[in-house]
N, C-alpha and C. Protein backbone atom coordinates (compact mmCIF):
# COMPACT_ATOMS: atom_id res chain seq x y z
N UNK A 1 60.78 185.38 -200.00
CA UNK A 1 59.99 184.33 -199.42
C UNK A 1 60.09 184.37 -197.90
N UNK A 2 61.43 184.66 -197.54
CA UNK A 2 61.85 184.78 -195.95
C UNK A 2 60.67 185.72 -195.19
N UNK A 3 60.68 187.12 -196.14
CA UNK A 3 60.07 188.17 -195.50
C UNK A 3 58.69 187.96 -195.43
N UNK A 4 57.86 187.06 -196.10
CA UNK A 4 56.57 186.90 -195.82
C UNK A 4 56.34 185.69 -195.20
N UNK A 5 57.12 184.97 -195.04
CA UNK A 5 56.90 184.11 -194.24
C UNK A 5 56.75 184.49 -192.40
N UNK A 6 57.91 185.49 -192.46
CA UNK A 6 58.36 186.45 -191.08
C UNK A 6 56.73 187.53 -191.27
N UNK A 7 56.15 187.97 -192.25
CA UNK A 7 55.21 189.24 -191.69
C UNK A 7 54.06 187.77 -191.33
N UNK A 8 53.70 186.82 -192.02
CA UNK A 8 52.87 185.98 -191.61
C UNK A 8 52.55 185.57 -190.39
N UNK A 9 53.56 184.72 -189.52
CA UNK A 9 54.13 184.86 -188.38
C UNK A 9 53.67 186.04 -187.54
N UNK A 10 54.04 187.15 -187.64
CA UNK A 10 54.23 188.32 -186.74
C UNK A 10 52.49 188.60 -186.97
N UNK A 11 51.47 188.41 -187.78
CA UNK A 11 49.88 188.97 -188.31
C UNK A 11 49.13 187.56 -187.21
N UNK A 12 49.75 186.24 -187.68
CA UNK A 12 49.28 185.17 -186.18
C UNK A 12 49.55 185.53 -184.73
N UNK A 13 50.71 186.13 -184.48
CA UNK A 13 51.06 186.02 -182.98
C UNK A 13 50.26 187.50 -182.80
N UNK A 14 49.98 188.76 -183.58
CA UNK A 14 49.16 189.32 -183.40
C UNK A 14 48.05 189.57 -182.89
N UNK A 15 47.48 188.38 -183.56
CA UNK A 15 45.93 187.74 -183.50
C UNK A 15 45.70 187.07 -182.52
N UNK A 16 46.50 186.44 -182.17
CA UNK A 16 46.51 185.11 -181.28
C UNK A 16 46.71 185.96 -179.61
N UNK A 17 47.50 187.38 -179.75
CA UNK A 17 47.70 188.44 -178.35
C UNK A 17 46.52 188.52 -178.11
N UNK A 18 45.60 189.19 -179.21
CA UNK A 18 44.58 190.13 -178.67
C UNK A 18 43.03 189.48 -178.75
N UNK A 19 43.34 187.69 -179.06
CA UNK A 19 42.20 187.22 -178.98
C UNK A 19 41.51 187.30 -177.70
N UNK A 20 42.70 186.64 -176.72
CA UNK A 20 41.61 186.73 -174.96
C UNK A 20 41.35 187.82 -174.45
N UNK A 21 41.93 189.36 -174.76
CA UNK A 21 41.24 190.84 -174.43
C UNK A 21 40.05 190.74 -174.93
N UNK A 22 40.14 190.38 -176.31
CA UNK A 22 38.75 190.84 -177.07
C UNK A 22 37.48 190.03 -176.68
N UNK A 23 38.41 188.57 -175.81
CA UNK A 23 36.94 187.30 -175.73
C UNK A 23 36.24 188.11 -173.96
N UNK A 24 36.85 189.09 -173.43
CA UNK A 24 36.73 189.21 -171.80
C UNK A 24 36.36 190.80 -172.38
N UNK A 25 36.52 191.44 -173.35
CA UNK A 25 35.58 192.46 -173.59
C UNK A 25 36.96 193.89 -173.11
N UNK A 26 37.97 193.37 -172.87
CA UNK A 26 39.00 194.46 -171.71
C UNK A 26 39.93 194.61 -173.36
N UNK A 27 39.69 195.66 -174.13
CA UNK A 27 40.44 195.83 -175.05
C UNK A 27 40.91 197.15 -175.06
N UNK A 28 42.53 197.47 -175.13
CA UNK A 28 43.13 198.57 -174.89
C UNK A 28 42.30 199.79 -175.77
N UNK A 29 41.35 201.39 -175.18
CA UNK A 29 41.66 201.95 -176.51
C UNK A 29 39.69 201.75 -177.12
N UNK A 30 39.10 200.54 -176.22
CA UNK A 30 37.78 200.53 -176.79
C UNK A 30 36.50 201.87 -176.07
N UNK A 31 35.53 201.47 -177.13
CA UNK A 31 34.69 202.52 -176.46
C UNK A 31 33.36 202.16 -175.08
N UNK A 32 33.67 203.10 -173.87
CA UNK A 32 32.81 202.27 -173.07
C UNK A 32 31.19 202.23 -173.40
N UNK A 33 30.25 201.24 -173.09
CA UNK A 33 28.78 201.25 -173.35
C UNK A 33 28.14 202.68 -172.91
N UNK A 34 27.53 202.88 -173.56
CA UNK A 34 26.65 203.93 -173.90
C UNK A 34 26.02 204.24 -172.35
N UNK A 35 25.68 205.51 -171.70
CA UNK A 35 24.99 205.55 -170.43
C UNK A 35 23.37 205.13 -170.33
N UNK A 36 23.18 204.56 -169.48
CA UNK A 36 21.74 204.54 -169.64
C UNK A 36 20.93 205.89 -169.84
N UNK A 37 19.53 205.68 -170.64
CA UNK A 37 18.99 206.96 -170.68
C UNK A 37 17.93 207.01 -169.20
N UNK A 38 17.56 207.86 -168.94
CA UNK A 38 16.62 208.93 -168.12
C UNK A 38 15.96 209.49 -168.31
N UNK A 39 14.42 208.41 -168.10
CA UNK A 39 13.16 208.96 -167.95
C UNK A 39 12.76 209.86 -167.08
N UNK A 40 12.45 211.01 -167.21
CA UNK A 40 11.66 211.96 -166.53
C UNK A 40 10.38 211.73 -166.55
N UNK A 41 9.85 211.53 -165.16
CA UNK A 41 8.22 211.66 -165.37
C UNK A 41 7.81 212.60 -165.13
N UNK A 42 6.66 212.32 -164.86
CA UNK A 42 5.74 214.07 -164.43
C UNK A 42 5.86 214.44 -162.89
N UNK A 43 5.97 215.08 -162.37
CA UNK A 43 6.68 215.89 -161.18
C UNK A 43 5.12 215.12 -159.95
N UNK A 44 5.57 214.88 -159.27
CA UNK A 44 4.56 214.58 -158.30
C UNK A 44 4.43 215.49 -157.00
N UNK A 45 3.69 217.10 -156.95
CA UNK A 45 3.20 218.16 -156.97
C UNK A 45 2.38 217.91 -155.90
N UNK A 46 2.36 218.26 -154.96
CA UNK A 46 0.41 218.17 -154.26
C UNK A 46 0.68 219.69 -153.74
N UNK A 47 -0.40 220.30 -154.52
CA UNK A 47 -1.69 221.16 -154.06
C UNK A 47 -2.16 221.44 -153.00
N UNK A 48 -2.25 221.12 -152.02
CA UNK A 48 -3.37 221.02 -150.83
C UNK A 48 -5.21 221.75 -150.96
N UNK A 49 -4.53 222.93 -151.24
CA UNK A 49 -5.34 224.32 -151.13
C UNK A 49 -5.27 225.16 -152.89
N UNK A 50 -6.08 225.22 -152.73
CA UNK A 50 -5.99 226.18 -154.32
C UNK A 50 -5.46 227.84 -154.06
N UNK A 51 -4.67 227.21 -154.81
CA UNK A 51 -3.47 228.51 -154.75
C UNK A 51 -4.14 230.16 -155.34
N UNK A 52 -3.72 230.99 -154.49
CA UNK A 52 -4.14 232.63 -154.97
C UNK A 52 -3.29 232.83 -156.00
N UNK A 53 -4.27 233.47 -157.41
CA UNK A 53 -3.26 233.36 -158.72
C UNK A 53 -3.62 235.01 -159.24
N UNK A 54 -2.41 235.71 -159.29
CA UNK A 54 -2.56 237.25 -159.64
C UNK A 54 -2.19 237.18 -161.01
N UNK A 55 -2.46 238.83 -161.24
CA UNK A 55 -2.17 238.74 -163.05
C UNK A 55 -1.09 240.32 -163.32
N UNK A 56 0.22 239.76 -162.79
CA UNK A 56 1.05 241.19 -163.18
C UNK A 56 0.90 241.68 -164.33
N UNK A 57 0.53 243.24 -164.55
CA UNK A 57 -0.16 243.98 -166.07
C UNK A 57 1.15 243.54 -166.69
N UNK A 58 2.79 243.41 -166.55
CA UNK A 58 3.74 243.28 -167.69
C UNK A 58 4.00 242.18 -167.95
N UNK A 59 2.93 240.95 -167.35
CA UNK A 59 3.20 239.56 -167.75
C UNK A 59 1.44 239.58 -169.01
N UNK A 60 0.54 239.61 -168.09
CA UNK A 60 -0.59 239.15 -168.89
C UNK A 60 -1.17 238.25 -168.72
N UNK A 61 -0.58 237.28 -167.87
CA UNK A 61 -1.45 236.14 -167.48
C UNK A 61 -1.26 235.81 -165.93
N UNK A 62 -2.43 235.01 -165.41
CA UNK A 62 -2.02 234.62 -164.04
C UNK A 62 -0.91 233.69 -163.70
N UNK A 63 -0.51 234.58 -162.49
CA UNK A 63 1.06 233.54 -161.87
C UNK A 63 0.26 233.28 -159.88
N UNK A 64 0.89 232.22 -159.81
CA UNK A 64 0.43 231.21 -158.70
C UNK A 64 1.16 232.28 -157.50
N UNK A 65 0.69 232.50 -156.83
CA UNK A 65 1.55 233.07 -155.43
C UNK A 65 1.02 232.13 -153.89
N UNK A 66 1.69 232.55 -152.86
CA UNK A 66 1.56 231.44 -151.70
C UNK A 66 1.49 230.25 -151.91
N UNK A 67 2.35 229.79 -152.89
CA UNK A 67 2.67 228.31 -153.07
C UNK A 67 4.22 228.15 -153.55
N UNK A 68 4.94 227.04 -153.05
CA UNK A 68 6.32 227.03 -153.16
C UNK A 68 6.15 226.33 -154.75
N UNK A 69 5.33 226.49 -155.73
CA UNK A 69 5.40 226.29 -157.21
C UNK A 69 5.42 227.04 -158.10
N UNK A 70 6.03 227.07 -158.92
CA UNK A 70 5.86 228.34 -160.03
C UNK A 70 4.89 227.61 -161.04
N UNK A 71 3.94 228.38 -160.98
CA UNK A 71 2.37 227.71 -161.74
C UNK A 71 1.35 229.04 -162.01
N UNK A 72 1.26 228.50 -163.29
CA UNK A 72 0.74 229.75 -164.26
C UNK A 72 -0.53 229.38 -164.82
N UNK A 73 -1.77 230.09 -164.73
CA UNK A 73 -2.83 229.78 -165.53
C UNK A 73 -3.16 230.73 -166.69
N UNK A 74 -3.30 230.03 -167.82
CA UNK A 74 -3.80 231.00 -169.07
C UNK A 74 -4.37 229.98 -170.35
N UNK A 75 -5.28 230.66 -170.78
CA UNK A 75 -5.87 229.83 -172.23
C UNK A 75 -6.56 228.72 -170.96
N UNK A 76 -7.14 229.05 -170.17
CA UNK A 76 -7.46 227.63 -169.29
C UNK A 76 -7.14 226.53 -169.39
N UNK A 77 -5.88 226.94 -169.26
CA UNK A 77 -4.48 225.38 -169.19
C UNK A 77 -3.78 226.14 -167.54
N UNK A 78 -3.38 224.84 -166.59
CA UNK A 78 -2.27 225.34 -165.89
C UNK A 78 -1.05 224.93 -166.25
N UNK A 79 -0.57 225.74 -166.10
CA UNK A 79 1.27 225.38 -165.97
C UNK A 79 2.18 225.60 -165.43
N UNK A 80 2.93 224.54 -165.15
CA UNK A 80 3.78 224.47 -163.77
C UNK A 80 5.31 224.50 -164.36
N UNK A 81 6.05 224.98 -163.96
CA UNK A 81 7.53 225.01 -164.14
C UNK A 81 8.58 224.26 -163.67
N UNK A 82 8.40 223.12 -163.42
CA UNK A 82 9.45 222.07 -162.21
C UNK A 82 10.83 221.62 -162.81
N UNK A 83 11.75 221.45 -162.22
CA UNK A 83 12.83 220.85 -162.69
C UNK A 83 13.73 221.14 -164.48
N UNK A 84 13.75 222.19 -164.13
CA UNK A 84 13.33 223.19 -165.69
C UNK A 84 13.25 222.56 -166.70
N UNK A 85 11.54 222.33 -166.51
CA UNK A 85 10.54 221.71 -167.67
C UNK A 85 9.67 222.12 -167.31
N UNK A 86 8.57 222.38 -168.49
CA UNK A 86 7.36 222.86 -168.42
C UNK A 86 6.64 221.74 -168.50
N UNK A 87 5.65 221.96 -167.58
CA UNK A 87 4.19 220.84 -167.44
C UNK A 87 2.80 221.68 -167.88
N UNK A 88 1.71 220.78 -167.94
CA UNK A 88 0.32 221.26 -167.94
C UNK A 88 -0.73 220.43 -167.45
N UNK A 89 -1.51 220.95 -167.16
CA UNK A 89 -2.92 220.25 -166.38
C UNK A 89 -4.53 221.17 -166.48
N UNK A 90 -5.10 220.22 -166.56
CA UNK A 90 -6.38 220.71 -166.81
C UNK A 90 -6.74 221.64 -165.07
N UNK A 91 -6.28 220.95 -164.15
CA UNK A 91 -6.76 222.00 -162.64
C UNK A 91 -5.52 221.62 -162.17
N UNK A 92 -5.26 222.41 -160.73
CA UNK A 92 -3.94 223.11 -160.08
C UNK A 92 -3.38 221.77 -159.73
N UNK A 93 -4.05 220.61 -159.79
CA UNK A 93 -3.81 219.67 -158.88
C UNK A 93 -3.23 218.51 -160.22
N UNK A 94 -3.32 218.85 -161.29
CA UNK A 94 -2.52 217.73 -161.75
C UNK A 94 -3.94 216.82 -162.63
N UNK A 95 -3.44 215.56 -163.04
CA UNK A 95 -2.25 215.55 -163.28
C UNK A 95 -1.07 215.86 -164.18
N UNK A 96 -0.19 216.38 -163.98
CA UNK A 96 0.36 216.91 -164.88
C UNK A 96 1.28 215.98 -166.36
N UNK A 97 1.25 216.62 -167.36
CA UNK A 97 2.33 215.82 -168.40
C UNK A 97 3.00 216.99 -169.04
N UNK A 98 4.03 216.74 -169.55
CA UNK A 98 5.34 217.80 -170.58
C UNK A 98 4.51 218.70 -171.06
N UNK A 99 5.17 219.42 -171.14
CA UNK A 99 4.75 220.65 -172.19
C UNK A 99 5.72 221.00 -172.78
N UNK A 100 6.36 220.70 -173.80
CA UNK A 100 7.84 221.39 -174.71
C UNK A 100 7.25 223.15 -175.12
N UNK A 101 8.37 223.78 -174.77
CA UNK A 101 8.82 224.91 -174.78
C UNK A 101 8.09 225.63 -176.20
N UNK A 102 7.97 224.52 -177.03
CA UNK A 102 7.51 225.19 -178.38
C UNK A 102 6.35 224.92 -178.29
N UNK A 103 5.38 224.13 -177.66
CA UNK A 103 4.20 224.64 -177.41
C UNK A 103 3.11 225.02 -176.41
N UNK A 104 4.13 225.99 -175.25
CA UNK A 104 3.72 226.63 -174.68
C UNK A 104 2.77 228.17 -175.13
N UNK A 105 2.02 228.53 -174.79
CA UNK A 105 1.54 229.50 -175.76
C UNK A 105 2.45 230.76 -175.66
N UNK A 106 2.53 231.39 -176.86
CA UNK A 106 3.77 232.61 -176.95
C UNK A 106 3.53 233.66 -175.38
N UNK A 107 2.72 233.94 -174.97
CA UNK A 107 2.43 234.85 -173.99
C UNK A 107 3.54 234.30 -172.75
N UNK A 108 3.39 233.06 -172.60
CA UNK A 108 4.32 232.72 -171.95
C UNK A 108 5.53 231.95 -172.07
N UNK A 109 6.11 231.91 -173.44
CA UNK A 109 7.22 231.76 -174.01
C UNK A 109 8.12 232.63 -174.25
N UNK A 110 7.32 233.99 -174.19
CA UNK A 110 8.14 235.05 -174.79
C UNK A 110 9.15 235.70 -173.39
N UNK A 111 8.92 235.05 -171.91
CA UNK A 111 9.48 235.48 -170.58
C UNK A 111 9.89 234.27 -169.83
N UNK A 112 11.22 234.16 -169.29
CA UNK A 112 12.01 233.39 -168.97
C UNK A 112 11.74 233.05 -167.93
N UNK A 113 11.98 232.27 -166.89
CA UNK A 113 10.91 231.78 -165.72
C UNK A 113 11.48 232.86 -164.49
N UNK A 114 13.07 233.33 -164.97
CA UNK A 114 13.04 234.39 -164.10
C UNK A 114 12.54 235.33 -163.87
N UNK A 115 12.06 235.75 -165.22
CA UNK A 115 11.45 237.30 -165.23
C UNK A 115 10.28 237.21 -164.41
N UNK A 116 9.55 236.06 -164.91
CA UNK A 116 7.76 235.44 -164.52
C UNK A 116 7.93 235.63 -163.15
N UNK A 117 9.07 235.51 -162.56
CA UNK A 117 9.43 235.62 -160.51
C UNK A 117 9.34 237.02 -160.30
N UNK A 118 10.41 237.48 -160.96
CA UNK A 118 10.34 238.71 -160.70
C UNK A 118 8.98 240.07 -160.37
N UNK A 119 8.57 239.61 -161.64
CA UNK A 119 7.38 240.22 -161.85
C UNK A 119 5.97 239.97 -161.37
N UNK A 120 5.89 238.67 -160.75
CA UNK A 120 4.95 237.78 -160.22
C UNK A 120 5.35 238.77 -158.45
N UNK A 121 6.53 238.45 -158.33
CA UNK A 121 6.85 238.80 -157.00
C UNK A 121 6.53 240.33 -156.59
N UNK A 122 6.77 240.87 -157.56
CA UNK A 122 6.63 243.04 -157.43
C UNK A 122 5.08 242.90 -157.55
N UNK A 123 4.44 242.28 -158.09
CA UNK A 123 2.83 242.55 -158.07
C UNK A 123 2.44 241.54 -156.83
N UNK A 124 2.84 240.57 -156.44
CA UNK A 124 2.39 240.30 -155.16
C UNK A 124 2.82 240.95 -153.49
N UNK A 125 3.81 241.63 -153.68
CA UNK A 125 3.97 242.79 -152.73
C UNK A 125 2.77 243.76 -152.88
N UNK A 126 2.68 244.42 -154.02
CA UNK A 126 1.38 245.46 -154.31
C UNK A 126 0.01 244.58 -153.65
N UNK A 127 -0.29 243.62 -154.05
CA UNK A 127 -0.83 242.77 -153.61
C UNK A 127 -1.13 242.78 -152.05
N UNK A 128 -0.20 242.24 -151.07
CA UNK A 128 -0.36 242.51 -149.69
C UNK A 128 -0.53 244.14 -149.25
N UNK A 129 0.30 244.70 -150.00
CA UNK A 129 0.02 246.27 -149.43
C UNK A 129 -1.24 247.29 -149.49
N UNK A 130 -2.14 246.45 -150.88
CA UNK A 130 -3.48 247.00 -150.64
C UNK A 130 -4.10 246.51 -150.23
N UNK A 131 -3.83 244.91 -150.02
CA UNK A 131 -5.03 244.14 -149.19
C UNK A 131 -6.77 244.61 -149.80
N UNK A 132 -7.28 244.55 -149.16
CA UNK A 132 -8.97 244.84 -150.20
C UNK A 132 -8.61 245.18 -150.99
N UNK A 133 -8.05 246.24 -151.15
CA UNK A 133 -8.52 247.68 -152.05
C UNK A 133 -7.39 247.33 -153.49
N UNK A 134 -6.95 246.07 -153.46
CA UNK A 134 -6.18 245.72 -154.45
C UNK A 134 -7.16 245.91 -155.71
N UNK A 135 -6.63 246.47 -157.08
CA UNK A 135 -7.10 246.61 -158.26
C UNK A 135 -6.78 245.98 -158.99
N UNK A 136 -5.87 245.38 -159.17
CA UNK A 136 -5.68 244.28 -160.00
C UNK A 136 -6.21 243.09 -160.17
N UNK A 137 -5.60 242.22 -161.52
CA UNK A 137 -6.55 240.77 -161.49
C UNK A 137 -6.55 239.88 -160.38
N UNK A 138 -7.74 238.81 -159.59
CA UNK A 138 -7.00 238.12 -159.16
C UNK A 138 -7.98 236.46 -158.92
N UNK A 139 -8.08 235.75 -159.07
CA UNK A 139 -8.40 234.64 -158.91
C UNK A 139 -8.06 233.40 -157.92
N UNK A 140 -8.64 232.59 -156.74
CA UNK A 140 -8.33 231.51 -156.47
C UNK A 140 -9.43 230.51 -157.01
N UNK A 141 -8.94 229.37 -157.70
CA UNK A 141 -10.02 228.27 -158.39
C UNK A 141 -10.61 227.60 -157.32
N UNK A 142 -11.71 226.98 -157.44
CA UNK A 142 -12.78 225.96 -156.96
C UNK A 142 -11.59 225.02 -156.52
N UNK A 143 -12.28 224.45 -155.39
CA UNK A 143 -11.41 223.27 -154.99
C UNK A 143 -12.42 221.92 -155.38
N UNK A 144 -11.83 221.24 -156.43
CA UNK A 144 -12.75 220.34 -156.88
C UNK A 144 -12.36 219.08 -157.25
């Protein structure tokens, strides 16, 4: 009878410790609130000038050059690469919304945004070095 009277006792003064931690939220050992989440919006981009867009033969589609954007036109969609996320837009200028990775079209899923530099970059050297007499693809869009 002694001994449960004594664990009784010891289960109140228990209770009675860890009531004002628990009423002020400061409990040894708890888990802290969750971080807020983070909306990403769509990249706010300006254009000025419609960008000169070449077509390196080992990519296949046009890549944006003389512009500090990595922006790709194909399937007459553009797409821009910002903040490593893919965007799209109907013209160079936006406005842009997401494009998830899985439905980017394979042509340009199948090359990593480094390669797209790389290769964007070796055909825009060729590019300046023939000046006219360049043979390759090349396009700047309507400014509209």
């Amino acid at each position: 009878m002694r001994t449960s009277f004594v664990v009784s006792i010891a289960a109140v003064l228990l209770m009675a410790s860890t009531a004002p931690a628990a009423a002020t939220g400061d409990v040894t050992g708890s888990v802290p609130p969750p971080q807020p989440a983070v909306a990403v919006g769509p990249p706010n981009v300006v254009i000025p000038n419609p960008p000169l867009f070449i077509t390196p033969p080992r990519l296949g589609f046009y890549a944006g050059v003389e512009t500090p954007y990595d922006i790709i036109f194909a399937y007459d969609t553009y797409y821009l690469y910002w903040g490593n996320s893919w965007y799209r837009a109907a013209s160079y200028k936006g406005p842009w919304t997401i494009a998830h990775h899985d439905s980017l079209p394979p042509i340009i899923r199948k090359y990593r945004i480094e390669s797209i530099r790389q290769f964007r970059d070796l055909e825009y050297r060729t590019f300046l070095k023939e000046k006219n007499h360049y043979r390759g693809r090349s396009f700047r869009p309507d400014k509209r």
